[in-house]
C-alpha atoms as a PDB file:
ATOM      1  CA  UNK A   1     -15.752 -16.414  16.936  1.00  0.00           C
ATOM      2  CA  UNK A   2     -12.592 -14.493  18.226  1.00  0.00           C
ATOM      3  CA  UNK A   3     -11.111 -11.640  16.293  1.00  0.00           C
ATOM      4  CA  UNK A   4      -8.127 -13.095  14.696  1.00  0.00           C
ATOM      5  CA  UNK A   5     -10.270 -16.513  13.899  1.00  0.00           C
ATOM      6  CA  UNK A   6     -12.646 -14.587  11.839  1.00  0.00           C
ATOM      7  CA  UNK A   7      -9.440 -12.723  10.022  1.00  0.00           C
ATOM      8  CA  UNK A   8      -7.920 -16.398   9.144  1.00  0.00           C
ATOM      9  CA  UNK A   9     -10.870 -18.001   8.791  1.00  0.00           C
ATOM     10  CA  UNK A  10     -13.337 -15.274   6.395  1.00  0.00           C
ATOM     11  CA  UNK A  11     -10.724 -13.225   4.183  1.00  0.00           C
ATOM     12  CA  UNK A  12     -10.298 -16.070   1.891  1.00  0.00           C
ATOM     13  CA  UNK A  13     -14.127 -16.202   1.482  1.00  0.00           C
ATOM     14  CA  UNK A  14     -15.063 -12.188   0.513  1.00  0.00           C
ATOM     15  CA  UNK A  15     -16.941 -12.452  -2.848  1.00  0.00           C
ATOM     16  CA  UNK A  16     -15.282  -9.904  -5.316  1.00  0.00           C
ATOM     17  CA  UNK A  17     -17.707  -7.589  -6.253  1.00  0.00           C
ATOM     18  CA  UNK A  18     -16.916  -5.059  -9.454  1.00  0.00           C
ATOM     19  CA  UNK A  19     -15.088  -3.054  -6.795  1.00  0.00           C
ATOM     20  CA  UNK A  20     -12.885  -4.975  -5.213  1.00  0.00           C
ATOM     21  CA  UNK A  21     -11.172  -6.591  -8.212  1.00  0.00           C
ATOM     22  CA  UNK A  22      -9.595  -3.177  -9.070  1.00  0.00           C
ATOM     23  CA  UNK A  23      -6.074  -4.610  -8.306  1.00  0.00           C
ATOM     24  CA  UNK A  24      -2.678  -3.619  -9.623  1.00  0.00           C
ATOM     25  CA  UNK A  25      -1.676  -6.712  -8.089  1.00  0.00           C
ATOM     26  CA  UNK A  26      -0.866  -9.462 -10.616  1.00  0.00           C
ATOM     27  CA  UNK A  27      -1.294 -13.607 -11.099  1.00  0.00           C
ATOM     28  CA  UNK A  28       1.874 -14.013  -9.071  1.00  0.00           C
ATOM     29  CA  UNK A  29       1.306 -11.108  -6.404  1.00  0.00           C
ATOM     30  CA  UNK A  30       3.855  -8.710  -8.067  1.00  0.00           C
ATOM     31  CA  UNK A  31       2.875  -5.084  -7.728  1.00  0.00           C
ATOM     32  CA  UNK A  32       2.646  -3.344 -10.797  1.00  0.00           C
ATOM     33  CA  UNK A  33       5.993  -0.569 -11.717  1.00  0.00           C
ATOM     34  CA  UNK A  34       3.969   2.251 -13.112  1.00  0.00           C
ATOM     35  CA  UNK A  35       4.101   5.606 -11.550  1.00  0.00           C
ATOM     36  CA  UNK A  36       0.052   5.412 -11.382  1.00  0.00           C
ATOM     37  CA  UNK A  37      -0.860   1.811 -10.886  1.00  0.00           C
ATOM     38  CA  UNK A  38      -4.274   1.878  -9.704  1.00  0.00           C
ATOM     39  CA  UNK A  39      -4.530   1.264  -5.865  1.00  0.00           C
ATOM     40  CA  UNK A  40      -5.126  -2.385  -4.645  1.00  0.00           C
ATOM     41  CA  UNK A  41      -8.720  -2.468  -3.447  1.00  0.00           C
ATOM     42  CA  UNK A  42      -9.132  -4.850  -0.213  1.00  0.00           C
ATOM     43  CA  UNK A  43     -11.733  -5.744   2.436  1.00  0.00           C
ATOM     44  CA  UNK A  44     -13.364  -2.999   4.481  1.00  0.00           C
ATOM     45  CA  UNK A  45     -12.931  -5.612   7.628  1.00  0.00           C
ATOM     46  CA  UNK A  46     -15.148  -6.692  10.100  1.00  0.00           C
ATOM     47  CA  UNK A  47     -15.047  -2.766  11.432  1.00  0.00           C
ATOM     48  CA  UNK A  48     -16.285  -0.729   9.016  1.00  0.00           C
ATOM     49  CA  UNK A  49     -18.121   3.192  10.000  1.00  0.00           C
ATOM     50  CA  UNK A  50     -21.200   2.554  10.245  1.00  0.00           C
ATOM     51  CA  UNK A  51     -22.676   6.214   9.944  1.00  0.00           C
ATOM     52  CA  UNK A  52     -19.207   8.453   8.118  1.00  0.00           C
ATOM     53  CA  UNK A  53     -21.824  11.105   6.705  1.00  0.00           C
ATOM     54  CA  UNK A  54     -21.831  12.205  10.152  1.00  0.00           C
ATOM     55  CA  UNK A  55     -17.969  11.974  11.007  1.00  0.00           C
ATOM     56  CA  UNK A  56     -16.699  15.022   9.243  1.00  0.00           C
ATOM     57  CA  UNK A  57     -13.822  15.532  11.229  1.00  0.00           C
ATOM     58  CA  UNK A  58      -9.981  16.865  10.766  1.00  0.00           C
ATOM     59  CA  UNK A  59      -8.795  15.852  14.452  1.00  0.00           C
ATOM     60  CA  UNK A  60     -10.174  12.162  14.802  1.00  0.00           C
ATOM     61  CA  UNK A  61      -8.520  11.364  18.065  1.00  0.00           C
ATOM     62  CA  UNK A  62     -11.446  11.702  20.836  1.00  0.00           C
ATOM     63  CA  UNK A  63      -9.902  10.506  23.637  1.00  0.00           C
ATOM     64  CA  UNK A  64      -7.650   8.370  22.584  1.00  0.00           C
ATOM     65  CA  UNK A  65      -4.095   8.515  23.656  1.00  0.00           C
ATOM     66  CA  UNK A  66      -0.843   7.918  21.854  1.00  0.00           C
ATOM     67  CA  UNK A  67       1.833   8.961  20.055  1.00  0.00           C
ATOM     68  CA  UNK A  68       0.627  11.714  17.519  1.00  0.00           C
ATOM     69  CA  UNK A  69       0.438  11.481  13.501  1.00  0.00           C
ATOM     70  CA  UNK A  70      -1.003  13.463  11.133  1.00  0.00           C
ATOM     71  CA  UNK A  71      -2.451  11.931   8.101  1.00  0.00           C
ATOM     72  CA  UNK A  72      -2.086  13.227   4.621  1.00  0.00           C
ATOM     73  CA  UNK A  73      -3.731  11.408   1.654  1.00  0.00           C
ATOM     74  CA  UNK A  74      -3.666  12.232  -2.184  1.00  0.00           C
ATOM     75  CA  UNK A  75      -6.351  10.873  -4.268  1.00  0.00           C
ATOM     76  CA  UNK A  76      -5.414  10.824  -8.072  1.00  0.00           C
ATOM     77  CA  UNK A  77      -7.110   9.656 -10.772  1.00  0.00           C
ATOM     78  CA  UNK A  78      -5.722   6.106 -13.475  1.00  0.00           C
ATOM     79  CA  UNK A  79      -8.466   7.549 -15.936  1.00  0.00           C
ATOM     80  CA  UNK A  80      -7.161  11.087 -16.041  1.00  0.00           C
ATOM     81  CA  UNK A  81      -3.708  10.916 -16.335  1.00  0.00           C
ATOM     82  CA  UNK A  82      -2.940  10.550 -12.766  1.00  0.00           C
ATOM     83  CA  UNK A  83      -4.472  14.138 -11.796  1.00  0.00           C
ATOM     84  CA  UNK A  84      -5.179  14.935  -8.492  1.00  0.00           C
ATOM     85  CA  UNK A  85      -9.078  14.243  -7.582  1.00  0.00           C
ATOM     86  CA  UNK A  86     -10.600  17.996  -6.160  1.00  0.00           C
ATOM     87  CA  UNK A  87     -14.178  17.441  -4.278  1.00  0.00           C
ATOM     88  CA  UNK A  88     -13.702  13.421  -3.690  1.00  0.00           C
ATOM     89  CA  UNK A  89     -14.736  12.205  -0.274  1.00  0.00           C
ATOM     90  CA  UNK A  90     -12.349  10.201   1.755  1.00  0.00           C
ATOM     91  CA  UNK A  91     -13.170   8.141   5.012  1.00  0.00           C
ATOM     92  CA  UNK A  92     -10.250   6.322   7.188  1.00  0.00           C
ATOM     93  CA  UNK A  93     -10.915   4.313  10.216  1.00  0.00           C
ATOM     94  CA  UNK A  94      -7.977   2.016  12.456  1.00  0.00           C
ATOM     95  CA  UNK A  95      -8.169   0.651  16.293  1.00  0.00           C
ATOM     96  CA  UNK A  96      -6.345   2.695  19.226  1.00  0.00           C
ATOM     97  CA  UNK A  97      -3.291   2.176  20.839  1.00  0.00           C
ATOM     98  CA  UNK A  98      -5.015  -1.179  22.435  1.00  0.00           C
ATOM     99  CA  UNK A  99      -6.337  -2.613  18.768  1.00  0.00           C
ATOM    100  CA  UNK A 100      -9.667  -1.605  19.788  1.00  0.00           C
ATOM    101  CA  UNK A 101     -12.011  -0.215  17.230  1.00  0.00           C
ATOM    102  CA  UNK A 102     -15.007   2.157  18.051  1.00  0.00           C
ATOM    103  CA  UNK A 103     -18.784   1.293  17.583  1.00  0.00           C
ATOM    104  CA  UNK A 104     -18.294  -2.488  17.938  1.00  0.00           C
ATOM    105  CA  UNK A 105     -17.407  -4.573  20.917  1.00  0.00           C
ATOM    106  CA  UNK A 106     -18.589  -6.208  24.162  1.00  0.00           C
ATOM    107  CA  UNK A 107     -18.840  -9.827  22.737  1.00  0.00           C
ATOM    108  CA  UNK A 108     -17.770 -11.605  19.366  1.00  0.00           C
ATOM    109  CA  UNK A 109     -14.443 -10.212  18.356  1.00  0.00           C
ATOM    110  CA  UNK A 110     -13.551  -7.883  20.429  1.00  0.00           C
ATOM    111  CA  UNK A 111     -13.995  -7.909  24.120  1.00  0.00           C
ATOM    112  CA  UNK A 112     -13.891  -4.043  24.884  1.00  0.00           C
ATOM    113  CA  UNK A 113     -17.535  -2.554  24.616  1.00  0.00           C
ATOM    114  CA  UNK A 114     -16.984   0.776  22.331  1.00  0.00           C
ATOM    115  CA  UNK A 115     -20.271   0.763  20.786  1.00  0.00           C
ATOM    116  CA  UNK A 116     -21.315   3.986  21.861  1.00  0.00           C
ATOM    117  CA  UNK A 117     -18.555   6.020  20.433  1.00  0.00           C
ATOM    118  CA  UNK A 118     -16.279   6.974  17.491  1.00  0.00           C
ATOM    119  CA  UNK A 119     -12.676   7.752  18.122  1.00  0.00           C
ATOM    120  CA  UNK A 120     -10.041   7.069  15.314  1.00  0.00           C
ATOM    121  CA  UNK A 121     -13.123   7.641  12.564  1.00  0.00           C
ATOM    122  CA  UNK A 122     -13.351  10.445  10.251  1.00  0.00           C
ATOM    123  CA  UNK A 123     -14.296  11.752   6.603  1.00  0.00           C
ATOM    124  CA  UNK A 124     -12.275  14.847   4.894  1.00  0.00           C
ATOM    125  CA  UNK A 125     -13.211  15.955   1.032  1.00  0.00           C
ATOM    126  CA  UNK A 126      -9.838  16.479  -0.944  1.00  0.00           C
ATOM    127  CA  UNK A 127      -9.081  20.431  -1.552  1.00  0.00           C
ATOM    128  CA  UNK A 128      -7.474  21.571  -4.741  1.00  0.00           C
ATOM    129  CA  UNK A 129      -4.445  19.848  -4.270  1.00  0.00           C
ATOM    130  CA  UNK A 130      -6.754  16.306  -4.050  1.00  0.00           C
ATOM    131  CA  UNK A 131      -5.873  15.971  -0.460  1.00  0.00           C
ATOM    132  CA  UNK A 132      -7.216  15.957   2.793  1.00  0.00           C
ATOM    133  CA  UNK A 133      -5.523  15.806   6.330  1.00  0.00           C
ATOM    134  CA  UNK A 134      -6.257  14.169   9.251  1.00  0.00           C
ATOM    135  CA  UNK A 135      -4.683  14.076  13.078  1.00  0.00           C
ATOM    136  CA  UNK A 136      -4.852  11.093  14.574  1.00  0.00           C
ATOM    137  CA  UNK A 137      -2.972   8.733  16.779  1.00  0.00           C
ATOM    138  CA  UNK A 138      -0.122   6.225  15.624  1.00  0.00           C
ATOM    139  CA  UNK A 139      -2.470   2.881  15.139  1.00  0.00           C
ATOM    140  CA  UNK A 140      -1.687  -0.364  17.172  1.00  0.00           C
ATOM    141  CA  UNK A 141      -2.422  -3.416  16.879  1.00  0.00           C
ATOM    142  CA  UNK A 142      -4.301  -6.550  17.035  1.00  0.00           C
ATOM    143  CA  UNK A 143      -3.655 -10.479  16.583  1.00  0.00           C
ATOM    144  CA  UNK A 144      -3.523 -11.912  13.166  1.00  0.00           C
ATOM    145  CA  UNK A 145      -2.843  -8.650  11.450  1.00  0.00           C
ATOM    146  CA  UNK A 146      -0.153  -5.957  10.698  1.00  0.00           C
ATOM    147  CA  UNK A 147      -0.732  -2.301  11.781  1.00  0.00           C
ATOM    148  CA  UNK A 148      -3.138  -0.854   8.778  1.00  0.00           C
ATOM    149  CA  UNK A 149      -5.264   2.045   8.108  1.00  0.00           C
ATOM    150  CA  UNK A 150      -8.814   1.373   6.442  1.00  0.00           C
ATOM    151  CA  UNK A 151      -9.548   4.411   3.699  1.00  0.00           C
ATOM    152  CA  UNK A 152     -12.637   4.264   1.436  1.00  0.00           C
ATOM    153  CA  UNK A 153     -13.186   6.215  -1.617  1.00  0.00           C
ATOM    154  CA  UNK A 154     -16.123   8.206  -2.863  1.00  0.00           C
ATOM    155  CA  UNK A 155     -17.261  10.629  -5.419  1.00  0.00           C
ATOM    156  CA  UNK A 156     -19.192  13.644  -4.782  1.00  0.00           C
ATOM    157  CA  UNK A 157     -22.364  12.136  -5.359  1.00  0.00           C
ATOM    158  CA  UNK A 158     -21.561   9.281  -2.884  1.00  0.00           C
ATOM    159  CA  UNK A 159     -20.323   6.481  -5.134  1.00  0.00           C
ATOM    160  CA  UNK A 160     -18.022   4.070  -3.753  1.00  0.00           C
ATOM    161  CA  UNK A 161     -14.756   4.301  -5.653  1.00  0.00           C
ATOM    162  CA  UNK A 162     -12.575   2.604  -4.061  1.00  0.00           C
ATOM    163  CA  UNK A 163     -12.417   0.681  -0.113  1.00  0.00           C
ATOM    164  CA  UNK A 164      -8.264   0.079   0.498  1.00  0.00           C
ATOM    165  CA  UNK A 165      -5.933  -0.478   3.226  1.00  0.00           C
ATOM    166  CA  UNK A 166      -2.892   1.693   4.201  1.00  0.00           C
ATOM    167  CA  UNK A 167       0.484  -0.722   5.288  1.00  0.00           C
ATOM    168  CA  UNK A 168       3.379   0.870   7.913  1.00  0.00           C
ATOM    169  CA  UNK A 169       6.725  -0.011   7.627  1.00  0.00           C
ATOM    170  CA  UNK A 170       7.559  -2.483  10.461  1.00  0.00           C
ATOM    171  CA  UNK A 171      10.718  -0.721  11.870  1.00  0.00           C
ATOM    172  CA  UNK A 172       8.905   2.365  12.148  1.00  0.00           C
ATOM    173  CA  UNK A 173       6.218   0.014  13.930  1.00  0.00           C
ATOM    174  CA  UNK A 174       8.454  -1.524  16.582  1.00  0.00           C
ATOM    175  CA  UNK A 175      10.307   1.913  17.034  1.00  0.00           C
ATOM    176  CA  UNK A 176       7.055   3.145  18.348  1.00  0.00           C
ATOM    177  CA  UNK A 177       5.576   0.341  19.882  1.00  0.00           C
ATOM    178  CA  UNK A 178       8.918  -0.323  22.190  1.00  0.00           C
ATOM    179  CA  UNK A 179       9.593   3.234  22.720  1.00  0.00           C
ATOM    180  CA  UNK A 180       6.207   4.871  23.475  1.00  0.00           C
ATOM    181  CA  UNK A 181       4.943   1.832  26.102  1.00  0.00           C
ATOM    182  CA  UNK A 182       2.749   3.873  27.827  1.00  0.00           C
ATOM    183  CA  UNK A 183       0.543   3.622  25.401  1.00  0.00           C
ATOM    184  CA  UNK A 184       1.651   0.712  23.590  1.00  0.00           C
ATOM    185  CA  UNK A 185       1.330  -1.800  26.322  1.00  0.00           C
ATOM    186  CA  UNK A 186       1.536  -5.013  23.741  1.00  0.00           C
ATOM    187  CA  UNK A 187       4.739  -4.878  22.174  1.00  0.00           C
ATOM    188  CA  UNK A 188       5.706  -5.669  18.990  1.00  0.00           C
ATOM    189  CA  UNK A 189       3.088  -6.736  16.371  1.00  0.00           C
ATOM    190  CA  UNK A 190       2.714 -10.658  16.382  1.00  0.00           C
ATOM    191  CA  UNK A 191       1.964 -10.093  12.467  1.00  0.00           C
ATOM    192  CA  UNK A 192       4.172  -8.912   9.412  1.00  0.00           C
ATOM    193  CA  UNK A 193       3.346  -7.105   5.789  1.00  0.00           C
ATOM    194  CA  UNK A 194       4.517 -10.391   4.736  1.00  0.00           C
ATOM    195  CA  UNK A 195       2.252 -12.737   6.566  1.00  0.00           C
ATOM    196  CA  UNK A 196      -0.530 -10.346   6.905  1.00  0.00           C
ATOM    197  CA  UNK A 197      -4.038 -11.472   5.051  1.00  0.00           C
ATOM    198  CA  UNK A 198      -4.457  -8.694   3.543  1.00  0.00           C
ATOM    199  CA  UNK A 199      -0.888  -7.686   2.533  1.00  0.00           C
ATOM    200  CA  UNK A 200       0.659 -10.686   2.059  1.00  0.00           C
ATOM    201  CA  UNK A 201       0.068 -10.966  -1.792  1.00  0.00           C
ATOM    202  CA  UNK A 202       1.721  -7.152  -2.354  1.00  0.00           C
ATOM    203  CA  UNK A 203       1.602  -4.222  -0.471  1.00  0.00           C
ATOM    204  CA  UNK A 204       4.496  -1.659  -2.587  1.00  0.00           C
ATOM    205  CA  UNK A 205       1.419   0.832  -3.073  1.00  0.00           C
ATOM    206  CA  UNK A 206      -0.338   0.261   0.115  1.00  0.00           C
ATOM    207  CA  UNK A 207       2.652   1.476   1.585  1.00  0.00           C
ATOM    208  CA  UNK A 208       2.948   4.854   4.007  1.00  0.00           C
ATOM    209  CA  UNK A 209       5.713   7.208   3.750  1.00  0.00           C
ATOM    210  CA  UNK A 210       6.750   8.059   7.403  1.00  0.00           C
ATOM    211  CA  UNK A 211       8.571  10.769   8.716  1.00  0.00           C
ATOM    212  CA  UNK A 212       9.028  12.013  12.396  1.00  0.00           C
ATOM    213  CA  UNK A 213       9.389  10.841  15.195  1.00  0.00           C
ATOM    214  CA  UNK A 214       7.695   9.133  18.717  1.00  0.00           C
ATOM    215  CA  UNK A 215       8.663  12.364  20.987  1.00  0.00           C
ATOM    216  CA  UNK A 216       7.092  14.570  18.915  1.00  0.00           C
ATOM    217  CA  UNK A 217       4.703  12.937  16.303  1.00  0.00           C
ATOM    218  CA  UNK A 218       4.786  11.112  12.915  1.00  0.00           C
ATOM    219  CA  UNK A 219       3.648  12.691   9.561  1.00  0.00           C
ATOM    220  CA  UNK A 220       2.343  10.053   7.429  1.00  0.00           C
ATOM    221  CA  UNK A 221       1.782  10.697   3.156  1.00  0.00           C
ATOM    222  CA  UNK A 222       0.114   8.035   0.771  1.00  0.00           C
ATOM    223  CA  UNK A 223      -1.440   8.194  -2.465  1.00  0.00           C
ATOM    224  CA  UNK A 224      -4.316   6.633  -3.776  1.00  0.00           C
ATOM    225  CA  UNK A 225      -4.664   5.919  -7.225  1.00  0.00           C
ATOM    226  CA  UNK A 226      -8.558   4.862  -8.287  1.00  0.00           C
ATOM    227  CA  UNK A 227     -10.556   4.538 -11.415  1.00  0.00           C
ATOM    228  CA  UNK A 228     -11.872   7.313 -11.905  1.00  0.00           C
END
């Protein structure tokens, strides 16, 4: 089964486990106003890291080329008063430039064979300030879905808190996607927020803050807010 038949076709049938009904989405898809709504939880994907414990990396970019972005994610805690979460582990994953994702392909899903390597895959612990930072590369894309970032969410002790998905602002999107063609070589996303999956029931706080530009790089900031 292709790619973006396995996106259309399995989303709808992911059994929510304790985890992934932690949702500040409600009946009717609204996001929650609080200041600390709790972070929608969503599917890890058919890409997940297979091995993070032994990606421990600030610059995640291997050799993969395009436009640079740093990273910057805040983990606070719903339980806590919104504090900032000190010592919490915090993996991201996303495809290249070309939607490809490391350690999977060469049949099934995704024709490019990048088994044997790990760009675009790393895992910070949040300082003081309950951050960490990554450099990266501004993600593309692939059919059926919108440009995303995959983060998951653990304590210190290893247990899962929270597996989410970080949304980009689509004219930031087709700014660098028709601009930066070198290494953007598919134009604009075929898929919206809107019509996206995993977005299209509410995305307000799976939404990056963006800032920069494609000549010299993005800076992207999101918070996470998790139970804990």
């Amino acid at each position: 089964m292709r790619r973006n038949e396995f996106i259309r076709k399995s989303l709808g049938m992911i059994v929510l486990t304790p985890l992934m009904i932690s949702s500040n989405k409600d009946s009717s898809g609204a996001e929650e106003t609080s200041n600390c709504s709790v972070t929608p939880s969503e599917t890890a994907g058919p890409f997940p890291t297979k091995n993070p414990g032994s990606l421990i990396s600030t610059d995640i970019r291997s050799d993969r080329a395009g436009v640079v972005m740093a990273a910057i994610i805040t983990v606070k805690s719903k339980n806590n008063n919104c504090a900032v979460m000190a010592g919490v582990i915090v993996d991201i994953w996303h495809c290249d430039a070309g939607g490809n994702y490391s350690e999977y392909g060469g049949a099934g899903m995704q024709d490019a064979d990048y088994k044997g390597v790990h760009f675009l895959r790393g895992r910070q612990t949040t300082d003081a300030n309950g951050q960490v930072r990554f450099t990266t590369i501004f993600p593309g894309w692939y059919p059926g879905r919108a440009v995303h970032i995959h983060v998951h969410i653990f304590d210190a002790s290893g247990k899962s808190l929270l597996v989410t998905q970080i949304a980009f602002p689509a004219a930031v999107c087709d700014k660098v996607f028709t601009t930066a063609t070198d290494f953007y070589k598919n134009g604009k996303a075929d898929t919206t927020n809107e019509r996206d999956n995993v977005f299209k029931d509410g995305f307000a706080n799976e939404m990056a803050s963006l800032s920069g530009n494609v000549s010299t790089r993005y800076i992207l900031t999101h918070t996470i807010v998790v139970n804990a």
